[in-house]
PDB file of N, CA and C in Angstrom:
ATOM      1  N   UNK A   1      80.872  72.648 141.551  1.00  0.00           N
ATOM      2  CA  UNK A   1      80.092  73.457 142.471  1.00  0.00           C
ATOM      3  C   UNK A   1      79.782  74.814 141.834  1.00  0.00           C
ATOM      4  N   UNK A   2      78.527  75.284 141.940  1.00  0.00           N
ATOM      5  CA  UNK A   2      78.368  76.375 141.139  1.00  0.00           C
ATOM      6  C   UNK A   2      78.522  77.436 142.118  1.00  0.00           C
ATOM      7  N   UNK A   3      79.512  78.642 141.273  1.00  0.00           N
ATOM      8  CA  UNK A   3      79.475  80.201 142.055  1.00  0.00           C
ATOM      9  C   UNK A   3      78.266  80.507 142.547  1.00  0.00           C
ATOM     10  N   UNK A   4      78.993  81.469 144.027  1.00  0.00           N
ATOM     11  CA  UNK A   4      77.675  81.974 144.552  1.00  0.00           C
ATOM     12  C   UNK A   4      78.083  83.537 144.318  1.00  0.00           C
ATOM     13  N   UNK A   5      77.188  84.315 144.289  1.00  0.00           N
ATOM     14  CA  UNK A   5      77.964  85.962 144.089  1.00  0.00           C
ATOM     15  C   UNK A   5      77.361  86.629 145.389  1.00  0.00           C
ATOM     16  N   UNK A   6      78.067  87.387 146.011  1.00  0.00           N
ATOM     17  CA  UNK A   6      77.516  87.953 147.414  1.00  0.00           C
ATOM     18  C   UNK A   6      76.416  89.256 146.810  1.00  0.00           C
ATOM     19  N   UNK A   7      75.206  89.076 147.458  1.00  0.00           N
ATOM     20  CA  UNK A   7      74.452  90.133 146.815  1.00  0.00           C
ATOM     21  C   UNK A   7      74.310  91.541 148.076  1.00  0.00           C
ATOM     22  N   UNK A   8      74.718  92.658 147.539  1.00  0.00           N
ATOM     23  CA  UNK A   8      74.362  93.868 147.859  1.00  0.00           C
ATOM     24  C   UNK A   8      73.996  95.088 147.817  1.00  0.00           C
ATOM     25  N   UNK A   9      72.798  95.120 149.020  1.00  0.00           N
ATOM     26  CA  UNK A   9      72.207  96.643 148.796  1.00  0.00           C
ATOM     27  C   UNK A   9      72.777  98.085 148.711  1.00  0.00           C
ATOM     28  N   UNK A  10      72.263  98.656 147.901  1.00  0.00           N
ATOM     29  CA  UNK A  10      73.162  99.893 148.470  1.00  0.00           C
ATOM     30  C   UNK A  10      71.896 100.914 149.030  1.00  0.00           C
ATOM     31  N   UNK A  11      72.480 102.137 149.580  1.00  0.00           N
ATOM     32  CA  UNK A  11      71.540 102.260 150.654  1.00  0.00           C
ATOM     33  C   UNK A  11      70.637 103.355 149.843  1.00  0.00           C
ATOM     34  N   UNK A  12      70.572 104.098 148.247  1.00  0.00           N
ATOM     35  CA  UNK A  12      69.454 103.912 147.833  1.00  0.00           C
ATOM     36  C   UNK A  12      68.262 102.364 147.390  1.00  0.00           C
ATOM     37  N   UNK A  13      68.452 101.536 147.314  1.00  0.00           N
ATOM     38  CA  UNK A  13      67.508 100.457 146.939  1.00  0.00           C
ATOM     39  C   UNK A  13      67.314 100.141 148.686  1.00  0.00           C
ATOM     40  N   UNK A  14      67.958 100.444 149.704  1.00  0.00           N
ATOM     41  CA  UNK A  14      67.127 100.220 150.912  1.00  0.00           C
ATOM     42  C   UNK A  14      66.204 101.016 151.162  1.00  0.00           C
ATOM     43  N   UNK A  15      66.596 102.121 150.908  1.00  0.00           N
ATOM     44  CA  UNK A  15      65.580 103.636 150.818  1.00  0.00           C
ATOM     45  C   UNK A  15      64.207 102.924 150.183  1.00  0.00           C
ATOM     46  N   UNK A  16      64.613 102.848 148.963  1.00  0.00           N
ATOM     47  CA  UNK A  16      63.614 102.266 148.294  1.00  0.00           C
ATOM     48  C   UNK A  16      62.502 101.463 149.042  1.00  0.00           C
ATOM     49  N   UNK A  17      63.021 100.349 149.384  1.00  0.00           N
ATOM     50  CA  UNK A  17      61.924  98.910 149.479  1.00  0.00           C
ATOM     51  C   UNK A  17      61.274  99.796 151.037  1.00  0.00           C
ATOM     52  N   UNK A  18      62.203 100.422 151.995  1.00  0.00           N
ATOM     53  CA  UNK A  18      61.462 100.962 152.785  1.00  0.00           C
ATOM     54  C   UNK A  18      60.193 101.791 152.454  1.00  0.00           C
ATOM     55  N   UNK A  19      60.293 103.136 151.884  1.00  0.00           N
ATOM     56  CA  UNK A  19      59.253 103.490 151.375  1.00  0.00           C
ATOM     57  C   UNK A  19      57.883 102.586 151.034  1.00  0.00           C
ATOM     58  N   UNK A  20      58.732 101.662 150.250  1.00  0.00           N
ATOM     59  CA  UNK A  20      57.316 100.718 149.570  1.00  0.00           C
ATOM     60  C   UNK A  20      56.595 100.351 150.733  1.00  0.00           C
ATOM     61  N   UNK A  21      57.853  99.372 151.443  1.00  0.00           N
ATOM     62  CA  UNK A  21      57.025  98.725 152.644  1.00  0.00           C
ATOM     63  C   UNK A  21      55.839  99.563 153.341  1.00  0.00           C
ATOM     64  N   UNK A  22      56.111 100.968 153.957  1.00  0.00           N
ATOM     65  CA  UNK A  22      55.794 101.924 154.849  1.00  0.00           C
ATOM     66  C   UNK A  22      54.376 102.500 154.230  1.00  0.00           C
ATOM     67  N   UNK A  23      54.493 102.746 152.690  1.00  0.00           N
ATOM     68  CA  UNK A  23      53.343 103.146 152.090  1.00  0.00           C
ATOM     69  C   UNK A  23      52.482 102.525 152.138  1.00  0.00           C
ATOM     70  N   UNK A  24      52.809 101.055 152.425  1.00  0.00           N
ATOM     71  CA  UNK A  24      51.600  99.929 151.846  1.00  0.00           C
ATOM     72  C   UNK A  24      51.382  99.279 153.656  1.00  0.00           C
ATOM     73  N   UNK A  25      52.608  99.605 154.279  1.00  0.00           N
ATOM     74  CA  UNK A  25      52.161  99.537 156.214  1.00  0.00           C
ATOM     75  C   UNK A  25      50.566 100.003 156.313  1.00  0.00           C
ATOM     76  N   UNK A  26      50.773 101.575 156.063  1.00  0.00           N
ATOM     77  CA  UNK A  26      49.479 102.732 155.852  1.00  0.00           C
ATOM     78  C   UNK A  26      48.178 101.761 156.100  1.00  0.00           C
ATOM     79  N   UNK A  27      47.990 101.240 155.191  1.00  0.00           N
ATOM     80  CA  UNK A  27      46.849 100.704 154.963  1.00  0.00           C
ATOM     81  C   UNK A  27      46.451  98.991 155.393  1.00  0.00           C
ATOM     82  N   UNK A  28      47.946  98.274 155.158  1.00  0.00           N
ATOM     83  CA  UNK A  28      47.486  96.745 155.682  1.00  0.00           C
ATOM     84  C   UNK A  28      49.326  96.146 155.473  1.00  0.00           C
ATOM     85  N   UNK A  29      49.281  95.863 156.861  1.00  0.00           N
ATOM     86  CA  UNK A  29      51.043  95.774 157.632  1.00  0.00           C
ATOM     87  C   UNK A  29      51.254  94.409 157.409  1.00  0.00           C
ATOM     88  N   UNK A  30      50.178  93.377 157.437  1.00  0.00           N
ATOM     89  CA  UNK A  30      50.241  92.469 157.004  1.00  0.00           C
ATOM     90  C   UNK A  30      51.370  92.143 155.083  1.00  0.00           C
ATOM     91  N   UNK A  31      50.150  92.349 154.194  1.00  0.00           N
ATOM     92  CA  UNK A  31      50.770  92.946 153.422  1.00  0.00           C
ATOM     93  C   UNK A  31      52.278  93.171 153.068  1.00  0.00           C
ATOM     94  N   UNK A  32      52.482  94.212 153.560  1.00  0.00           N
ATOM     95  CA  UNK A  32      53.455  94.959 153.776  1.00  0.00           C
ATOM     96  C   UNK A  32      54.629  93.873 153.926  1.00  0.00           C
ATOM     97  N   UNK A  33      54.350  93.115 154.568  1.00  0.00           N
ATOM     98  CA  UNK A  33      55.498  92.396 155.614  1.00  0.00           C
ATOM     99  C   UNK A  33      55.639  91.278 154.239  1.00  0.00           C
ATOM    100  N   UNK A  34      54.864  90.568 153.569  1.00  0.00           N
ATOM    101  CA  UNK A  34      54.437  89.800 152.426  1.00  0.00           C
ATOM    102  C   UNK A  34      54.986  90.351 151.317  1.00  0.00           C
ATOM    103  N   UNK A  35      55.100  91.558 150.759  1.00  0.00           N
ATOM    104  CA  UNK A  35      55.849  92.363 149.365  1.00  0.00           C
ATOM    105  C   UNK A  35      56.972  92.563 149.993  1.00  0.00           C
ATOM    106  N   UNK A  36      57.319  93.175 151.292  1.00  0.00           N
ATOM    107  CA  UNK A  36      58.993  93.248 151.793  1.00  0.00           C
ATOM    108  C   UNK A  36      59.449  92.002 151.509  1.00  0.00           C
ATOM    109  N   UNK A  37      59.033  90.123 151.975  1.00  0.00           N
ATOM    110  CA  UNK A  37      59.839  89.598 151.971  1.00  0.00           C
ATOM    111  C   UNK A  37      59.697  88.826 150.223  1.00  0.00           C
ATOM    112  N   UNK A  38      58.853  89.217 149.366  1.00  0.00           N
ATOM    113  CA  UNK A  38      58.752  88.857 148.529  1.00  0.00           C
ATOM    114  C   UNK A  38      60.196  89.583 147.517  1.00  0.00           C
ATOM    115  N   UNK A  39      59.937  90.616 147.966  1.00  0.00           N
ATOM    116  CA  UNK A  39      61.244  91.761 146.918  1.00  0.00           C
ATOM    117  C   UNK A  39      62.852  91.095 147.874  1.00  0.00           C
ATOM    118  N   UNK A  40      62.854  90.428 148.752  1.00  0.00           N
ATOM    119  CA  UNK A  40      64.174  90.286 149.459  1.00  0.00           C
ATOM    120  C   UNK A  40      64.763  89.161 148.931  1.00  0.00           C
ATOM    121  N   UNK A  41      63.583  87.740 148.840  1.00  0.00           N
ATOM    122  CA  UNK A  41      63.975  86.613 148.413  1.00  0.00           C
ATOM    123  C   UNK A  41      63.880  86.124 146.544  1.00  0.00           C
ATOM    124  N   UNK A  42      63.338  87.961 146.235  1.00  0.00           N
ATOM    125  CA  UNK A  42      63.765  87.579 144.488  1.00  0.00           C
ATOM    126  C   UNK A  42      64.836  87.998 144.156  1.00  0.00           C
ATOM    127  N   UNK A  43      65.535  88.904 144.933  1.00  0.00           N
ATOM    128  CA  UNK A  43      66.835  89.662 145.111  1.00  0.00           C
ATOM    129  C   UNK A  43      67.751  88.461 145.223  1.00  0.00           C
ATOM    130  N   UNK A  44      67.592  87.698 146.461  1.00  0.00           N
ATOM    131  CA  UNK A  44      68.511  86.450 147.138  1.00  0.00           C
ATOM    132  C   UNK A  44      68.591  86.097 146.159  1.00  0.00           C
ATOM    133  N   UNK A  45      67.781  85.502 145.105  1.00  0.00           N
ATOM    134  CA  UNK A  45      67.907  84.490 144.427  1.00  0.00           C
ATOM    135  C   UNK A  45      69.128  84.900 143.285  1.00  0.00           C
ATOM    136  N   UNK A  46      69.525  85.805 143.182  1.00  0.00           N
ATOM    137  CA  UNK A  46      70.734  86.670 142.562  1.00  0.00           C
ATOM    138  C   UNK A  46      71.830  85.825 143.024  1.00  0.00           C
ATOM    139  N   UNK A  47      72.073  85.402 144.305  1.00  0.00           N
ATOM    140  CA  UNK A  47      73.263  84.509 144.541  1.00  0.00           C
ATOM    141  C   UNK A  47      73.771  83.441 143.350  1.00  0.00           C
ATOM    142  N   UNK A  48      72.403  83.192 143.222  1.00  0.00           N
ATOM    143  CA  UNK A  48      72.856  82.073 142.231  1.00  0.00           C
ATOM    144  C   UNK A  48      72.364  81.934 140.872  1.00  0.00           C
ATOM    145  N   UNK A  49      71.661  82.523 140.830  1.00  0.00           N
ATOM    146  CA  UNK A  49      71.583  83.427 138.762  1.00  0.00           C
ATOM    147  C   UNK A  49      71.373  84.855 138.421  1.00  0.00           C
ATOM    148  N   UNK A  50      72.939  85.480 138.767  1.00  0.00           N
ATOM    149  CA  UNK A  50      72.491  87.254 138.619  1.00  0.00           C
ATOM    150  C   UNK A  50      72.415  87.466 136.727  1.00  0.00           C
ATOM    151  N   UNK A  51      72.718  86.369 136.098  1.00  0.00           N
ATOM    152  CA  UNK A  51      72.137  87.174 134.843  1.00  0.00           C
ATOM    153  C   UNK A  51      70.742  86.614 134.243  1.00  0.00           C
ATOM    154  N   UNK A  52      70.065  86.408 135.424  1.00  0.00           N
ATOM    155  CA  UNK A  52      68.468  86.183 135.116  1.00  0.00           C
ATOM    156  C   UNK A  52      67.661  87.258 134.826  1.00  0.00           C
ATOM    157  N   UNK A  53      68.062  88.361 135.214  1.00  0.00           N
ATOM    158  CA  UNK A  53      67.138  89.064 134.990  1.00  0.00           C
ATOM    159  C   UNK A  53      67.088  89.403 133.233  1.00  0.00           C
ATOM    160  N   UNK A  54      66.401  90.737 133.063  1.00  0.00           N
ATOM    161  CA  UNK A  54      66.331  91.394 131.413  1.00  0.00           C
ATOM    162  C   UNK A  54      67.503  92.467 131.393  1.00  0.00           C
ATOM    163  N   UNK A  55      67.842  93.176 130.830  1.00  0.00           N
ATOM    164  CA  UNK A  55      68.349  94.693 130.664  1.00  0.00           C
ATOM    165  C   UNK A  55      67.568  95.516 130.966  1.00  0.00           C
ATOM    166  N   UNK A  56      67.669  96.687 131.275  1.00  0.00           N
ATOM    167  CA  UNK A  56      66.612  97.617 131.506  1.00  0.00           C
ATOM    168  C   UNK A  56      66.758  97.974 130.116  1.00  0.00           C
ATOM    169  N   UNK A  57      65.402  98.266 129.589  1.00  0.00           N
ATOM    170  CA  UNK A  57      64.931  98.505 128.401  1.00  0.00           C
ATOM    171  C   UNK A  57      65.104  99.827 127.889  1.00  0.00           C
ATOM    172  N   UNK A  58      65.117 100.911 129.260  1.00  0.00           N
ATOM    173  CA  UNK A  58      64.870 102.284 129.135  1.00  0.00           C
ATOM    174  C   UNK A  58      66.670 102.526 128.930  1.00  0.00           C
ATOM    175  N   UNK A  59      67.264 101.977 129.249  1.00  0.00           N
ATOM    176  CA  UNK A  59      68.867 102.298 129.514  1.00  0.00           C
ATOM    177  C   UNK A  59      69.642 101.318 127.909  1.00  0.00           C
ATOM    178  N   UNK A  60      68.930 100.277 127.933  1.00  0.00           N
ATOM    179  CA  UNK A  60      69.472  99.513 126.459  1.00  0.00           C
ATOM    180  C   UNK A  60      68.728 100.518 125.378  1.00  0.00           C
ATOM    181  N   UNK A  61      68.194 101.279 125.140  1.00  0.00           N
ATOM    182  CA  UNK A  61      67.913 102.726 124.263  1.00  0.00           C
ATOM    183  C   UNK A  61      68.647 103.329 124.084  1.00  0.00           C
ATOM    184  N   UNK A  62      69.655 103.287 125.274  1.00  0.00           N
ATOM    185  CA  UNK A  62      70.771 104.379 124.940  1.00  0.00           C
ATOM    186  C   UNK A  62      71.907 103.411 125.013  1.00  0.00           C
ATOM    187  N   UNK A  63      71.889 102.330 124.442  1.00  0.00           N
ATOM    188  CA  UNK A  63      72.891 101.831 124.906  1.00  0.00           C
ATOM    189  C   UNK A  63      73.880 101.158 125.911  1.00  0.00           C
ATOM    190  N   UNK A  64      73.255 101.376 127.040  1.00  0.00           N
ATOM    191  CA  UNK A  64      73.384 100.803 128.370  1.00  0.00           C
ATOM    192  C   UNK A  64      73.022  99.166 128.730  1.00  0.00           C
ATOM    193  N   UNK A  65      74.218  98.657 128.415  1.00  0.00           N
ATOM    194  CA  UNK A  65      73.657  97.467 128.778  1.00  0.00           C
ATOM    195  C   UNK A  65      74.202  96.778 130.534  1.00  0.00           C
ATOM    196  N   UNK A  66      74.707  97.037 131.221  1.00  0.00           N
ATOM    197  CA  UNK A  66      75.345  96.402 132.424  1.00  0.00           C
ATOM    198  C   UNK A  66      74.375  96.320 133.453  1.00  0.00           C
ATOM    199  N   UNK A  67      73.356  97.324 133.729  1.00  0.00           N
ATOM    200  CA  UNK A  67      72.585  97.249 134.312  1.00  0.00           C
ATOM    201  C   UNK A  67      70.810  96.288 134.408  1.00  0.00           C
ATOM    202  N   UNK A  68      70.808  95.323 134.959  1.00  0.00           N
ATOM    203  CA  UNK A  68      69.696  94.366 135.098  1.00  0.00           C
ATOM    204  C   UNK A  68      68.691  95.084 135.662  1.00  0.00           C
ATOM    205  N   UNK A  69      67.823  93.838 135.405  1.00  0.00           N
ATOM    206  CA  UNK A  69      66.049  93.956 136.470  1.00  0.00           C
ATOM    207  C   UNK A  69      65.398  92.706 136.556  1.00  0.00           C
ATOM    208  N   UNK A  70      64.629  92.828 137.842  1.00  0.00           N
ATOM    209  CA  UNK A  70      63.807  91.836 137.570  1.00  0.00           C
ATOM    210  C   UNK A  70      62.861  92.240 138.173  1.00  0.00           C
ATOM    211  N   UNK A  71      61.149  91.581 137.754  1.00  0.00           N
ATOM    212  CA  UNK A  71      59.880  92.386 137.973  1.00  0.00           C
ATOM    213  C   UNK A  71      59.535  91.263 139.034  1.00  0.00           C
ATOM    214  N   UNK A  72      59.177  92.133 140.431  1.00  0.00           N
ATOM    215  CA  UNK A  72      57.808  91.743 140.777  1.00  0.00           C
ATOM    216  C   UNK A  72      56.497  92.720 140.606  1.00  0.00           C
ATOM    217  N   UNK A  73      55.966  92.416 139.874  1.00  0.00           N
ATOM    218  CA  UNK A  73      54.697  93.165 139.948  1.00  0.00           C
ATOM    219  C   UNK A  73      54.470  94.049 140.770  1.00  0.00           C
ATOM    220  N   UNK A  74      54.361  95.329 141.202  1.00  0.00           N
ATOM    221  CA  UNK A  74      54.723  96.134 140.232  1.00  0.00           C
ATOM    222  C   UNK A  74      55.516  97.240 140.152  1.00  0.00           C
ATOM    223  N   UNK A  75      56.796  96.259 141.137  1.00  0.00           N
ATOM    224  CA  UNK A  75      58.319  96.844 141.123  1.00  0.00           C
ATOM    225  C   UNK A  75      59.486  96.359 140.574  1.00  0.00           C
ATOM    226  N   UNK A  76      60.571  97.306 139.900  1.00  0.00           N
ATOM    227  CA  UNK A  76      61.058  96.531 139.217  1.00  0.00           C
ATOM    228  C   UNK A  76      62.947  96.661 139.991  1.00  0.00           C
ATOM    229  N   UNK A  77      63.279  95.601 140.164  1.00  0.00           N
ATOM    230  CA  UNK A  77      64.881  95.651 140.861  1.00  0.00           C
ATOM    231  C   UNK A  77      65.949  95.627 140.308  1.00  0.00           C
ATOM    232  N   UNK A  78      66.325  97.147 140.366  1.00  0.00           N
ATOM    233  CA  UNK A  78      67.330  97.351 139.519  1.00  0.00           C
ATOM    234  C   UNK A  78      68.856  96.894 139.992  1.00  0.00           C
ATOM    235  N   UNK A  79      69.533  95.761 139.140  1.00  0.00           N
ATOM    236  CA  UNK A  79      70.610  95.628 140.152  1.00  0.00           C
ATOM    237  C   UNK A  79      72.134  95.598 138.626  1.00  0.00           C
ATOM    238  N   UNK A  80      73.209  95.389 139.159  1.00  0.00           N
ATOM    239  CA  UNK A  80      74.102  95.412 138.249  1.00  0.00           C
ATOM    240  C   UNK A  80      75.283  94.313 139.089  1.00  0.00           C
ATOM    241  N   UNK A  81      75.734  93.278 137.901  1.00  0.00           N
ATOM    242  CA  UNK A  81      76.770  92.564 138.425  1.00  0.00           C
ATOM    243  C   UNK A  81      78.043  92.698 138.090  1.00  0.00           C
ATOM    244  N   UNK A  82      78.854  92.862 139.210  1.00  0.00           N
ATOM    245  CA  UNK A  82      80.398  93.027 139.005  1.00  0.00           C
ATOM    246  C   UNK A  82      80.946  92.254 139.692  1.00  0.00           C
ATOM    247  N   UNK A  83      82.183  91.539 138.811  1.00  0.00           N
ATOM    248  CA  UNK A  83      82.818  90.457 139.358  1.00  0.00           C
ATOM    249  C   UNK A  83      81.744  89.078 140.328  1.00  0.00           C
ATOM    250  N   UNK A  84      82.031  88.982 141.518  1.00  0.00           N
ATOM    251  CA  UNK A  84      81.830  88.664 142.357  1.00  0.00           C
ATOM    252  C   UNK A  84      80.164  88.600 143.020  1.00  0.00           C
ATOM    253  N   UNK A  85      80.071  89.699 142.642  1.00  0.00           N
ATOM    254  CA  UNK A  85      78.865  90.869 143.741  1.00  0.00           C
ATOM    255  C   UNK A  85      77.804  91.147 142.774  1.00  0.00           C
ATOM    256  N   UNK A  86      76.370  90.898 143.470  1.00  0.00           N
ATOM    257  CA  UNK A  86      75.563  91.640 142.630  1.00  0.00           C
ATOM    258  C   UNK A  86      75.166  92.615 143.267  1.00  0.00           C
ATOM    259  N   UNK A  87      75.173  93.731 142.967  1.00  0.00           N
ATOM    260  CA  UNK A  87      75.011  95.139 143.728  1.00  0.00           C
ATOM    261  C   UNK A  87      73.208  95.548 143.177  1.00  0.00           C
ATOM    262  N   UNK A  88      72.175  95.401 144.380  1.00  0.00           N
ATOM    263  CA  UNK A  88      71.306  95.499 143.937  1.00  0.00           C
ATOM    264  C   UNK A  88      71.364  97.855 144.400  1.00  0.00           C
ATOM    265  N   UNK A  89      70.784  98.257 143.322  1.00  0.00           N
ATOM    266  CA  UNK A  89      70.659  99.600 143.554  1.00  0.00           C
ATOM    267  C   UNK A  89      69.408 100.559 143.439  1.00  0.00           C
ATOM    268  N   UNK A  90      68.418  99.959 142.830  1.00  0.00           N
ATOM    269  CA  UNK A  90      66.901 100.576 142.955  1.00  0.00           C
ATOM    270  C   UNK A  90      65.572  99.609 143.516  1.00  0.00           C
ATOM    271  N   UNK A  91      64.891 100.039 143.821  1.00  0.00           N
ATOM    272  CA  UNK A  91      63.522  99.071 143.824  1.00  0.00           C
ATOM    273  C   UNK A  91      62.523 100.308 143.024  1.00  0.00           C
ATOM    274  N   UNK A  92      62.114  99.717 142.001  1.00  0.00           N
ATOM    275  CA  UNK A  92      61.046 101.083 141.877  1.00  0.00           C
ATOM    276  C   UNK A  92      60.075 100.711 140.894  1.00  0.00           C
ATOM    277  N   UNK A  93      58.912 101.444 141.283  1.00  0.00           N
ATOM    278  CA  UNK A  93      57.579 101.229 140.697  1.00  0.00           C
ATOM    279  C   UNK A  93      57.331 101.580 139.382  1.00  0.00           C
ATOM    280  N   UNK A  94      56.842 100.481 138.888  1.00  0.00           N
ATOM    281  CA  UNK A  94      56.866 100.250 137.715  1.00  0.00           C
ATOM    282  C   UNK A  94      56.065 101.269 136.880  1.00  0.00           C
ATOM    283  N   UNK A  95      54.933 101.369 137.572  1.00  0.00           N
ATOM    284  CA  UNK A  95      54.046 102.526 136.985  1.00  0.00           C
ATOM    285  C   UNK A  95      54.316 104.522 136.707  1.00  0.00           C
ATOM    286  N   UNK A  96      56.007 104.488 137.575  1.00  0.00           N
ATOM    287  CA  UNK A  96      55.843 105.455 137.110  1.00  0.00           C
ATOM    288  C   UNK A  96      57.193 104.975 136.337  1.00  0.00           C
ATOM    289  N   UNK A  97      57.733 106.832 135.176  1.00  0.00           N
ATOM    290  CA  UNK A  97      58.403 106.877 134.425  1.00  0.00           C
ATOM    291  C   UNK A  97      59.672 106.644 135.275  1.00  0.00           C
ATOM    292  N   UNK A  98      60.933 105.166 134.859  1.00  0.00           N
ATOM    293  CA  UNK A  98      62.154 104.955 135.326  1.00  0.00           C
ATOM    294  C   UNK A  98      62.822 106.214 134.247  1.00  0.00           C
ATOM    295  N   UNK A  99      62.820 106.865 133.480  1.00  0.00           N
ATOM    296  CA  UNK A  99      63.552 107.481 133.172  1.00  0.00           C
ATOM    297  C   UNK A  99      63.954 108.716 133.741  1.00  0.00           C
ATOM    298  N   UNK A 100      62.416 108.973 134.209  1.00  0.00           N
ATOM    299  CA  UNK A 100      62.332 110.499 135.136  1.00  0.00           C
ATOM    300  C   UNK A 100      63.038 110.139 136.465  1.00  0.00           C
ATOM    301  N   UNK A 101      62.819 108.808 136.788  1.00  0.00           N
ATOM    302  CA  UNK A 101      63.465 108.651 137.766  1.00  0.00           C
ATOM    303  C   UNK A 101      65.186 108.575 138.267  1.00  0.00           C
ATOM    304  N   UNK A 102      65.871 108.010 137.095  1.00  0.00           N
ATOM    305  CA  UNK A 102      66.414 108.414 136.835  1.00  0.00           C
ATOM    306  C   UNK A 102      67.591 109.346 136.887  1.00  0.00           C
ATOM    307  N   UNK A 103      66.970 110.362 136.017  1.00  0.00           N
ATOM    308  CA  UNK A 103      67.143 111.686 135.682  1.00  0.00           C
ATOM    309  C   UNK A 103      67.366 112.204 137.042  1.00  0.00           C
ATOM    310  N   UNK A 104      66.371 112.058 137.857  1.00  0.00           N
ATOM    311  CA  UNK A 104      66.181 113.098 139.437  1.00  0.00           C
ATOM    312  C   UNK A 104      67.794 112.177 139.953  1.00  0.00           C
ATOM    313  N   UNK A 105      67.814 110.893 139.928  1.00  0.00           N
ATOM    314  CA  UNK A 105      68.771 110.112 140.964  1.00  0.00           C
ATOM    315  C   UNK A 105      69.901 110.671 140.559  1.00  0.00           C
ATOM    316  N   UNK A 106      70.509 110.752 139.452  1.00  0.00           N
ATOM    317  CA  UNK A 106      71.538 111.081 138.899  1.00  0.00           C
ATOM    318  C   UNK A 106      72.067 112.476 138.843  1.00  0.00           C
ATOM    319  N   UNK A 107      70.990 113.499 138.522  1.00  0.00           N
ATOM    320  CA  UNK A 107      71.587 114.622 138.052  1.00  0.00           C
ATOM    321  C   UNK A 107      70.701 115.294 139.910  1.00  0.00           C
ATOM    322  N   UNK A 108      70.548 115.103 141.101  1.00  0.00           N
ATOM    323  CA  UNK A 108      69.656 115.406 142.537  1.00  0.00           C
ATOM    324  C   UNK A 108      68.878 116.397 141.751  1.00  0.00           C
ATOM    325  N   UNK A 109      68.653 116.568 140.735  1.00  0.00           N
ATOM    326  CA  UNK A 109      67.321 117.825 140.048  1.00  0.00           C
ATOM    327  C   UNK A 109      65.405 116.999 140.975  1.00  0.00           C
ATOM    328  N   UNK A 110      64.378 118.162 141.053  1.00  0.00           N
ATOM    329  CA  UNK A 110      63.587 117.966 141.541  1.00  0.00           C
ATOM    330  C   UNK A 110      62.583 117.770 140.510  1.00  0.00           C
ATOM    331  N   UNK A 111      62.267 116.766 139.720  1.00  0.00           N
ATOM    332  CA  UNK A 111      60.809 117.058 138.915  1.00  0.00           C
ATOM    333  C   UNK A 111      59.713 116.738 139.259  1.00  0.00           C
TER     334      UNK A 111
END
């Protein structure tokens, strides 16, 4: 029987997908409701292959390898597995800089 790993949000990557959802409500809720459950059930699918995703590319630069992703177009889900659990912890858009982003999450600086 293959492991299942319990997957969880933490309540920046809820922050996250909210925003997305809400920005893209704005204009067509439909939508909206369609990329929310699209980013939920590529997440789920973590139960049962959390080392599917890549490395983050920007973090394997420095050496960082523990932390995953996986793209939906054109957000990318940042999650990390320990033991048991895949702890999903960002949702974020691809188009802008993850490093700047980052930077702000880590160190609360405003750029």
């Amino acid at each position: 029987m293959k492991k299942l790993y319990d997957v969880r949000w933490s309540e920046t990557s809820e922050n996250d997908l909210i925003a997305i959802v809400q920005y893209i409500a704005d204009d067509n809720p439909h939508k909206a409701y369609e990329i929310f459950k699209r980013i939920k059930e590529k997440a789920s699918d973590l139960r049962s292959f959390p080392d599917r995703g890549r490395i983050v590319p920007e973090l394997l630069e420095q050496g960082i390898t523990h932390y995953r992703e996986l793209i939906i177009t054109p957000w990318r889900i940042v999650y990390r597995v320990y033991e048991n659990r895949v702890y999903v912890l960002s949702v974020l858009d691809s188009r802008q800089n993850i490093e700047d982003i980052l930077l702000r999450r880590l160190t609360g600086l405003q750029l």
